[in-house]
PDB file of N, CA and C in Angstrom:
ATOM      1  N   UNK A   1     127.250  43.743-132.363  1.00  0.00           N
ATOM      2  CA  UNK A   1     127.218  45.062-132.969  1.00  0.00           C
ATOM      3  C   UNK A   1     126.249  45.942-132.208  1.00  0.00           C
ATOM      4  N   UNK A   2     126.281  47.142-131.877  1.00  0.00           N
ATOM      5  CA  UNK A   2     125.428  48.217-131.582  1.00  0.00           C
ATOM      6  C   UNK A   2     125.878  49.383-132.256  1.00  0.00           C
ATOM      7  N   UNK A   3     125.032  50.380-132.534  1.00  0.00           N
ATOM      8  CA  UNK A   3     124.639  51.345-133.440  1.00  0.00           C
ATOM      9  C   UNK A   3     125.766  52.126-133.491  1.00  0.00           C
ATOM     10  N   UNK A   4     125.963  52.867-133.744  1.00  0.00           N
ATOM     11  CA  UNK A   4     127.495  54.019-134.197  1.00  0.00           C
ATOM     12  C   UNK A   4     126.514  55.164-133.354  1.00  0.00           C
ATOM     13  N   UNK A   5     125.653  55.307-133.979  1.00  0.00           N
ATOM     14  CA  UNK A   5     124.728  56.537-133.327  1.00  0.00           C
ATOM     15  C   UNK A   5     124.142  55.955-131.954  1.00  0.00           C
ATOM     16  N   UNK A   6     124.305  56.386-131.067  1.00  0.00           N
ATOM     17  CA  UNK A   6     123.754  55.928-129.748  1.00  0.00           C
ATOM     18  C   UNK A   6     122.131  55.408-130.148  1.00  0.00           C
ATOM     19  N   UNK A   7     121.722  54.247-129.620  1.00  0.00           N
ATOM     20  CA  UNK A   7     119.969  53.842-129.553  1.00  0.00           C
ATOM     21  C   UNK A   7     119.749  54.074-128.691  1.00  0.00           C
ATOM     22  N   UNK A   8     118.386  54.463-128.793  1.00  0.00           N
ATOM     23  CA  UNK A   8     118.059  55.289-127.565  1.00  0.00           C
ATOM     24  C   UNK A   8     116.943  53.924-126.912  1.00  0.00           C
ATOM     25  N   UNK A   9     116.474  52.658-127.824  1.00  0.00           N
ATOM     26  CA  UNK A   9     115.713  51.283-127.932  1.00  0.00           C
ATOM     27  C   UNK A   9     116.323  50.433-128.570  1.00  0.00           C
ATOM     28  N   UNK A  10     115.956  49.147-127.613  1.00  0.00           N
ATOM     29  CA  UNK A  10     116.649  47.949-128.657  1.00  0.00           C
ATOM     30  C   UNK A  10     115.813  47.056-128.133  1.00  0.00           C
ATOM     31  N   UNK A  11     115.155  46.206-129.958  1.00  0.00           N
ATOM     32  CA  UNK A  11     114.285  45.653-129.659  1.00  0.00           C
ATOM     33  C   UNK A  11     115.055  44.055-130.272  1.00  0.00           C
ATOM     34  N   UNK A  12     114.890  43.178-129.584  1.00  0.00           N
ATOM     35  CA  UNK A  12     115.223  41.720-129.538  1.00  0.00           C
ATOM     36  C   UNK A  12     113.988  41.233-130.167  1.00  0.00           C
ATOM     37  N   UNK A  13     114.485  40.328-131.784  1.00  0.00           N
ATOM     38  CA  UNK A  13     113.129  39.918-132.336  1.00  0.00           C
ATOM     39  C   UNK A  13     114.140  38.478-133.084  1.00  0.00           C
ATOM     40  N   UNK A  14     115.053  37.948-132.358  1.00  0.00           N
ATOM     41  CA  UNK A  14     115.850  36.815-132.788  1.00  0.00           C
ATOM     42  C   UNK A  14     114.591  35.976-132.579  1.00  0.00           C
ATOM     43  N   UNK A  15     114.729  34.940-133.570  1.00  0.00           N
ATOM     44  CA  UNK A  15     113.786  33.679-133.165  1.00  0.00           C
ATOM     45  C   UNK A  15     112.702  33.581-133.497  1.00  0.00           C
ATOM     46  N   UNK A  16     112.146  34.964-134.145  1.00  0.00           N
ATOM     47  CA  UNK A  16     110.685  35.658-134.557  1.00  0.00           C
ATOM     48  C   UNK A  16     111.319  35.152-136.433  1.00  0.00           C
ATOM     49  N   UNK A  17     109.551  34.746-136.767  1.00  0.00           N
ATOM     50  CA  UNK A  17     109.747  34.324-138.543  1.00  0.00           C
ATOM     51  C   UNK A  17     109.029  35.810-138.847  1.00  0.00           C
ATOM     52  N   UNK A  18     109.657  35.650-140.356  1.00  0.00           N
ATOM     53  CA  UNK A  18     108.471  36.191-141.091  1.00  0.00           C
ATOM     54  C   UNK A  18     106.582  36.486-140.755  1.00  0.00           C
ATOM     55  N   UNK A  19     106.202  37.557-140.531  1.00  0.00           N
ATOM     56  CA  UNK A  19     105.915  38.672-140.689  1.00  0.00           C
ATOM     57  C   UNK A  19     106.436  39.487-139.308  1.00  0.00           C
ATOM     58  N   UNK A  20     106.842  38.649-138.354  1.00  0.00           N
ATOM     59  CA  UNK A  20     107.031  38.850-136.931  1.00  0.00           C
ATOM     60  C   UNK A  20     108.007  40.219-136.499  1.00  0.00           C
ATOM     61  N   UNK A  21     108.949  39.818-137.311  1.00  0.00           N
ATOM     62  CA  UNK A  21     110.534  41.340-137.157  1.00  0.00           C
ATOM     63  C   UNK A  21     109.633  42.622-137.711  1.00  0.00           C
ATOM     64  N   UNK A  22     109.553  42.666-138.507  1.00  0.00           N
ATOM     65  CA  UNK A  22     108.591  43.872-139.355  1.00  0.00           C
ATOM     66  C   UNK A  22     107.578  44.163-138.291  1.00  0.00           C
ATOM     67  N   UNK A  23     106.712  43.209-138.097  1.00  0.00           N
ATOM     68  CA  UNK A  23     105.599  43.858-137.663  1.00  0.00           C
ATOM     69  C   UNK A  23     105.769  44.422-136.084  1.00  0.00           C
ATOM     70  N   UNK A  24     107.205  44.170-135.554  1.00  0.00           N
ATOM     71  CA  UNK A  24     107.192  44.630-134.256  1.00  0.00           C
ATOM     72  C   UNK A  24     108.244  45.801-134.114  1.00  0.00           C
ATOM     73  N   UNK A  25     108.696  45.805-135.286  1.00  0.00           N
ATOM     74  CA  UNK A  25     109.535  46.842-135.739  1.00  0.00           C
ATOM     75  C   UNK A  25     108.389  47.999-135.456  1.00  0.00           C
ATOM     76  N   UNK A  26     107.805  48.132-136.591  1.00  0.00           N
ATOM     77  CA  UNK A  26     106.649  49.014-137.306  1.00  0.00           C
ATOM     78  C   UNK A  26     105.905  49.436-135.406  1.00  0.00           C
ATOM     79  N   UNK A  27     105.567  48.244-134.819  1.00  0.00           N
ATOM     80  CA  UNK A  27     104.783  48.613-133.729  1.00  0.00           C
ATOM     81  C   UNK A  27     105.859  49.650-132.655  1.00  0.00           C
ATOM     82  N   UNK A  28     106.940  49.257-132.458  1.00  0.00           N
ATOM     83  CA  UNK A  28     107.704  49.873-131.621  1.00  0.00           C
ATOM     84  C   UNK A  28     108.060  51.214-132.238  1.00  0.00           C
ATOM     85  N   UNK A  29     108.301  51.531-133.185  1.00  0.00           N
ATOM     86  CA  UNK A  29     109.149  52.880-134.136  1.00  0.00           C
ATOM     87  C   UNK A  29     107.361  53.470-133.406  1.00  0.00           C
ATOM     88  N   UNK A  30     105.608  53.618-133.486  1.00  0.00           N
ATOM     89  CA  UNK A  30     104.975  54.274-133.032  1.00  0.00           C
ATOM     90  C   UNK A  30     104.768  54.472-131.911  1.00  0.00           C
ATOM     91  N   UNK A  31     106.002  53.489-130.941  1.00  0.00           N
ATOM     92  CA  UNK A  31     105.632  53.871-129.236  1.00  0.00           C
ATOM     93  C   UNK A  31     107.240  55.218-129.399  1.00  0.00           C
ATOM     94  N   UNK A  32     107.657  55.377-130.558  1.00  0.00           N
ATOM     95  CA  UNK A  32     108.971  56.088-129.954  1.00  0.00           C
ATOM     96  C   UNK A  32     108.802  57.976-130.485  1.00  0.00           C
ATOM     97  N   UNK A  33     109.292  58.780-129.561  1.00  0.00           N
ATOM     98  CA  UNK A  33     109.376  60.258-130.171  1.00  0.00           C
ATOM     99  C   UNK A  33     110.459  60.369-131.573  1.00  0.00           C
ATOM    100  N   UNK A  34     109.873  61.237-132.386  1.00  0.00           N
ATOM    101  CA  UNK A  34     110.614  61.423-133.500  1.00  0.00           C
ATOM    102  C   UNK A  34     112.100  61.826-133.068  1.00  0.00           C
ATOM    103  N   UNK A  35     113.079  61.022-133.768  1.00  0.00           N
ATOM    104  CA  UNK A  35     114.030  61.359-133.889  1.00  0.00           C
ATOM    105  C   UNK A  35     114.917  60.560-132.506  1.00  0.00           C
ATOM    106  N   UNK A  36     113.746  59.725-131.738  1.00  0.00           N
ATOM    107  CA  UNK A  36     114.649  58.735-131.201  1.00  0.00           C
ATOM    108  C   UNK A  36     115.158  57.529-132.127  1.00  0.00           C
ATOM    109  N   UNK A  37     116.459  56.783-131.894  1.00  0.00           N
ATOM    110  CA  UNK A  37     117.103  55.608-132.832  1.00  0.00           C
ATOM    111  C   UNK A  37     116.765  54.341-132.161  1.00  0.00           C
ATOM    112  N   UNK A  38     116.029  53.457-132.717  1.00  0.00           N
ATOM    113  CA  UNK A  38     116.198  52.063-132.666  1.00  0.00           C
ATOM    114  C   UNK A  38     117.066  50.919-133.134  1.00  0.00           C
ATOM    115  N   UNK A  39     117.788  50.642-132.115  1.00  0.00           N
ATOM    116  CA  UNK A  39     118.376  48.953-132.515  1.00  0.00           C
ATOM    117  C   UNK A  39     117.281  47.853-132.587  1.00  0.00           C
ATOM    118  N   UNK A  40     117.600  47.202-134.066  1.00  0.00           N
ATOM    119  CA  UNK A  40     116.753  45.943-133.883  1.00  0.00           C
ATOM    120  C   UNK A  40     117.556  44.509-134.484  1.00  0.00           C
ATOM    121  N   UNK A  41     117.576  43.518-133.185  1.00  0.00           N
ATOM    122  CA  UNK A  41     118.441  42.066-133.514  1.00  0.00           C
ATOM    123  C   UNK A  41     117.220  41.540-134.215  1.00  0.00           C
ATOM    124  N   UNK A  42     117.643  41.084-135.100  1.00  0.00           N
ATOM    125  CA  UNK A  42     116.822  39.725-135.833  1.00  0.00           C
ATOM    126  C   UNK A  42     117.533  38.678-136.162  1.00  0.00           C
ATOM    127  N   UNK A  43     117.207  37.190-136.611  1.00  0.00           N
ATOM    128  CA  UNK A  43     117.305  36.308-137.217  1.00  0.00           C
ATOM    129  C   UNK A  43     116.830  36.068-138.285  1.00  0.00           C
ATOM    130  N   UNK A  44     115.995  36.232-138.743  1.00  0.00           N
ATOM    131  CA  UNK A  44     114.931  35.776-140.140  1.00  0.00           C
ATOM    132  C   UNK A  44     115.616  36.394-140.891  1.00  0.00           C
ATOM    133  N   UNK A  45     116.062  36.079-141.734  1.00  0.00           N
ATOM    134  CA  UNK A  45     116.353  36.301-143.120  1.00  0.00           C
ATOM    135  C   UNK A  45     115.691  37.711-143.917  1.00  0.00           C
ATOM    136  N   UNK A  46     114.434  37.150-143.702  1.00  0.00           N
ATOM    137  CA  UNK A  46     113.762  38.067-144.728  1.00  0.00           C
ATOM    138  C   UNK A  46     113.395  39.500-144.227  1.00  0.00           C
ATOM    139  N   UNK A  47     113.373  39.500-143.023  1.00  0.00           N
ATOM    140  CA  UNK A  47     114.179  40.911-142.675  1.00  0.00           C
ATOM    141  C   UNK A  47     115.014  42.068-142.987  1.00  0.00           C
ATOM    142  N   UNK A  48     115.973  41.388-143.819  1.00  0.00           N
ATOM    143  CA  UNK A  48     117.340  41.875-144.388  1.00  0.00           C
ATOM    144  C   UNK A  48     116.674  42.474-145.595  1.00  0.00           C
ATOM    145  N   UNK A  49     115.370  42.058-146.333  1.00  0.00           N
ATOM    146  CA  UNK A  49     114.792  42.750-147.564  1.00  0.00           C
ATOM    147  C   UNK A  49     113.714  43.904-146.859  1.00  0.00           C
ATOM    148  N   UNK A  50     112.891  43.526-146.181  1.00  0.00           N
ATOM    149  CA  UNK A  50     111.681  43.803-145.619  1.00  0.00           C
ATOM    150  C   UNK A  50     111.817  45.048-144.523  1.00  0.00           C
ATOM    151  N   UNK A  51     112.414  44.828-143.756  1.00  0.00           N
ATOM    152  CA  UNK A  51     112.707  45.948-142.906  1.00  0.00           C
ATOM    153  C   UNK A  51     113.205  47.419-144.185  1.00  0.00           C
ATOM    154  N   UNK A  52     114.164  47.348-144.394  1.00  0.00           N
ATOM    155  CA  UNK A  52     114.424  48.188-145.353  1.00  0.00           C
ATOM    156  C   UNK A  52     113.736  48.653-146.430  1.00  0.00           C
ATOM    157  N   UNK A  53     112.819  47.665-146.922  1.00  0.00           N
ATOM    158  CA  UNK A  53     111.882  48.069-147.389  1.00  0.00           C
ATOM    159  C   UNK A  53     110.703  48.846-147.370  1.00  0.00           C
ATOM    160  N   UNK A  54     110.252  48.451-145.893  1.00  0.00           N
ATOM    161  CA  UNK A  54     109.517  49.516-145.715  1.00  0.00           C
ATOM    162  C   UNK A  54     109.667  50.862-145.041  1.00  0.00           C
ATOM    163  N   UNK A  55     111.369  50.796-144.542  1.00  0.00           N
ATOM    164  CA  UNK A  55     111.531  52.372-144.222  1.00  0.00           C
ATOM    165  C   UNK A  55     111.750  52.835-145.304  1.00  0.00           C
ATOM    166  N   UNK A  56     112.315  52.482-146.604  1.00  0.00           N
ATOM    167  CA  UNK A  56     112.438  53.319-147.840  1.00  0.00           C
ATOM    168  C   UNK A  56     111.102  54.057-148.079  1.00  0.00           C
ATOM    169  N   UNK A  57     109.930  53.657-148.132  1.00  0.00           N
ATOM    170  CA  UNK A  57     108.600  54.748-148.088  1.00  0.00           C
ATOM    171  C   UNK A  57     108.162  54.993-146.780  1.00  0.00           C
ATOM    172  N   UNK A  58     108.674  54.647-146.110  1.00  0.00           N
ATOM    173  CA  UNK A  58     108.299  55.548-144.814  1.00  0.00           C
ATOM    174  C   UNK A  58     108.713  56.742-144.029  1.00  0.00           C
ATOM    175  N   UNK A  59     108.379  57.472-143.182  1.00  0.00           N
ATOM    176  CA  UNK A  59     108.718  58.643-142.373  1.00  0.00           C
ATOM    177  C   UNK A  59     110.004  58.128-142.171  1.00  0.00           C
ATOM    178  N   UNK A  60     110.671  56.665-141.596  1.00  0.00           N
ATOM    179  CA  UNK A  60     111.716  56.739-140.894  1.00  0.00           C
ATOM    180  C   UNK A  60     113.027  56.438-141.620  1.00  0.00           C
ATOM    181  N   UNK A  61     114.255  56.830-140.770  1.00  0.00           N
ATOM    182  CA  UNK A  61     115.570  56.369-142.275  1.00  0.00           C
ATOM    183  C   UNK A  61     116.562  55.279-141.567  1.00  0.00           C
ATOM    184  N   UNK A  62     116.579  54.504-142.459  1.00  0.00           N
ATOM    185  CA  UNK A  62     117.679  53.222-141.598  1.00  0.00           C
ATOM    186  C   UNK A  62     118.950  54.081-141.846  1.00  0.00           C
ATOM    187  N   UNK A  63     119.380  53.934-141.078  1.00  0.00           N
ATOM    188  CA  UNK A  63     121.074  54.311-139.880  1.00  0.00           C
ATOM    189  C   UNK A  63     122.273  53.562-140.352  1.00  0.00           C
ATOM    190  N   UNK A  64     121.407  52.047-140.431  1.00  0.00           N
ATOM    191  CA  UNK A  64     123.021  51.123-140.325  1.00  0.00           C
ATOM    192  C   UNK A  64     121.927  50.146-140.397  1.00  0.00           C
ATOM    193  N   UNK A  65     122.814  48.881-141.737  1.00  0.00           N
ATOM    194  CA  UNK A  65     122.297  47.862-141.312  1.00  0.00           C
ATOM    195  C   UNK A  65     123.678  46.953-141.528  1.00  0.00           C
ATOM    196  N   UNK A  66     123.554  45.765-140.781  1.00  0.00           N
ATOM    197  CA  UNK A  66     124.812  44.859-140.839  1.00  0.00           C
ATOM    198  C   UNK A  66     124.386  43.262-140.552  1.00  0.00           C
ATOM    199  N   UNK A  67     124.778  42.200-141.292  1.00  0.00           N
ATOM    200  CA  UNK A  67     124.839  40.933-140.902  1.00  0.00           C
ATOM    201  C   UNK A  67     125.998  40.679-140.211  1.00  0.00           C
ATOM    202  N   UNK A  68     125.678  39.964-139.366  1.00  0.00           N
ATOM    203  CA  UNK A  68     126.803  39.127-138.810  1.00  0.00           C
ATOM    204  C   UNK A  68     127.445  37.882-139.118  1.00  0.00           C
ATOM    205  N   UNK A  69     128.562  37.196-138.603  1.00  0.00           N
ATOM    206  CA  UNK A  69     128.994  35.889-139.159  1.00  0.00           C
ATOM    207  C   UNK A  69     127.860  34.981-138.091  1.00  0.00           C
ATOM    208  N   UNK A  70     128.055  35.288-137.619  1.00  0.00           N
ATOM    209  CA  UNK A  70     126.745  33.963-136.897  1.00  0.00           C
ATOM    210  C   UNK A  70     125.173  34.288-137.535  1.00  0.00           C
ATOM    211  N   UNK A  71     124.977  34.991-138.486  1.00  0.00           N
ATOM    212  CA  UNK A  71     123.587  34.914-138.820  1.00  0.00           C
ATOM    213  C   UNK A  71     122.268  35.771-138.507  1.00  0.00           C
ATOM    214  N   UNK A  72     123.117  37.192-137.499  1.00  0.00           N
ATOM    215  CA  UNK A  72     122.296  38.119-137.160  1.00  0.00           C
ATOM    216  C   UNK A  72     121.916  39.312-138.057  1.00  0.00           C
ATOM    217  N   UNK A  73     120.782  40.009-137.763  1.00  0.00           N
ATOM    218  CA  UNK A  73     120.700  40.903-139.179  1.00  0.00           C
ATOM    219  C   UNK A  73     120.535  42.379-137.901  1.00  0.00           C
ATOM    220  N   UNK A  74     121.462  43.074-138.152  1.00  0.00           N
ATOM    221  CA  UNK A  74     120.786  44.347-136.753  1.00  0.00           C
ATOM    222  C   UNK A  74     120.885  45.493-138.204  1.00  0.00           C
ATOM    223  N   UNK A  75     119.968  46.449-137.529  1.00  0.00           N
ATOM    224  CA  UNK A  75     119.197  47.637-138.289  1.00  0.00           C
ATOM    225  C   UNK A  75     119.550  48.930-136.622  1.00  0.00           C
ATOM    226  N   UNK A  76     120.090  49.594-137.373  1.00  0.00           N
ATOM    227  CA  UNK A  76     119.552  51.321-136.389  1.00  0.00           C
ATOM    228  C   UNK A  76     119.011  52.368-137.733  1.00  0.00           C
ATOM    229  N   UNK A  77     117.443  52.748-136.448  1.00  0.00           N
ATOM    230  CA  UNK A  77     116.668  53.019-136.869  1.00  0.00           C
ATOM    231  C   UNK A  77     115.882  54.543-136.419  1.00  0.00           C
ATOM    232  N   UNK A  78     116.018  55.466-137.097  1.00  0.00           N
ATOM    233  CA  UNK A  78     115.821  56.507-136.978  1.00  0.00           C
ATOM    234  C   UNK A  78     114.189  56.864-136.949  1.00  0.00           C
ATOM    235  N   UNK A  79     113.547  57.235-135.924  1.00  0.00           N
ATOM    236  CA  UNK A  79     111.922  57.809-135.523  1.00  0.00           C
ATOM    237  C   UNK A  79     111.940  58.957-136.596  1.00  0.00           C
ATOM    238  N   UNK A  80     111.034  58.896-137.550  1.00  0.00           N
ATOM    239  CA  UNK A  80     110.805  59.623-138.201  1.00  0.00           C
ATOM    240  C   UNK A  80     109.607  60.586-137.715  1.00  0.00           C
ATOM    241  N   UNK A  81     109.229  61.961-138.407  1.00  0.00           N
ATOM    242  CA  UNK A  81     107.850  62.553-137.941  1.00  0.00           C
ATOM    243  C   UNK A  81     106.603  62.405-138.693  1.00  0.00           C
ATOM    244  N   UNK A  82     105.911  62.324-138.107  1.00  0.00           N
ATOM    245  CA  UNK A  82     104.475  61.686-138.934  1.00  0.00           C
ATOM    246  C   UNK A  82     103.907  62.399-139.654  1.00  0.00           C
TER     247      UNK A  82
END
């Protein structure tokens, strides 16, 4: 899968546990200009709650999120302004 909306980043965090997807999420969305989109692959599970979770109170707005049949969780992710 890749984004419907062009990404302008895509960050690979398969293989990463819990707190790992989030927290490199969170780090990358502050290296990006507002209103650039991030793709992010994960594996972990808890991702699928967590990621979304914390863009719901945050500056930024999830795009798209989708599981896959093999077990992937991808997110596009909109740079919000600070």
């Amino acid at each position: 899968m890749s984004c419907k909306t062009k990404a302008t980043y895509c960050l690979d965090v398969r293989g990463l546990r819990c707190p790992l997807p989030l927290l490199r999420t969170k780090q990358q969305l502050l290296k990006m200009d507002p209103g650039a989109v991030l793709e992010v692959w994960a594996t972990d599970a808890g991702s699928w709650r967590d990621i979304p979770a914390y863009l719901a109170i945050s500056e930024h707005r999830l795009l798209e999120q989708h599981e896959t049949v093999d077990g992937e969780y991808h997110y596009c992710i909109e740079r919000g302004v600070d």
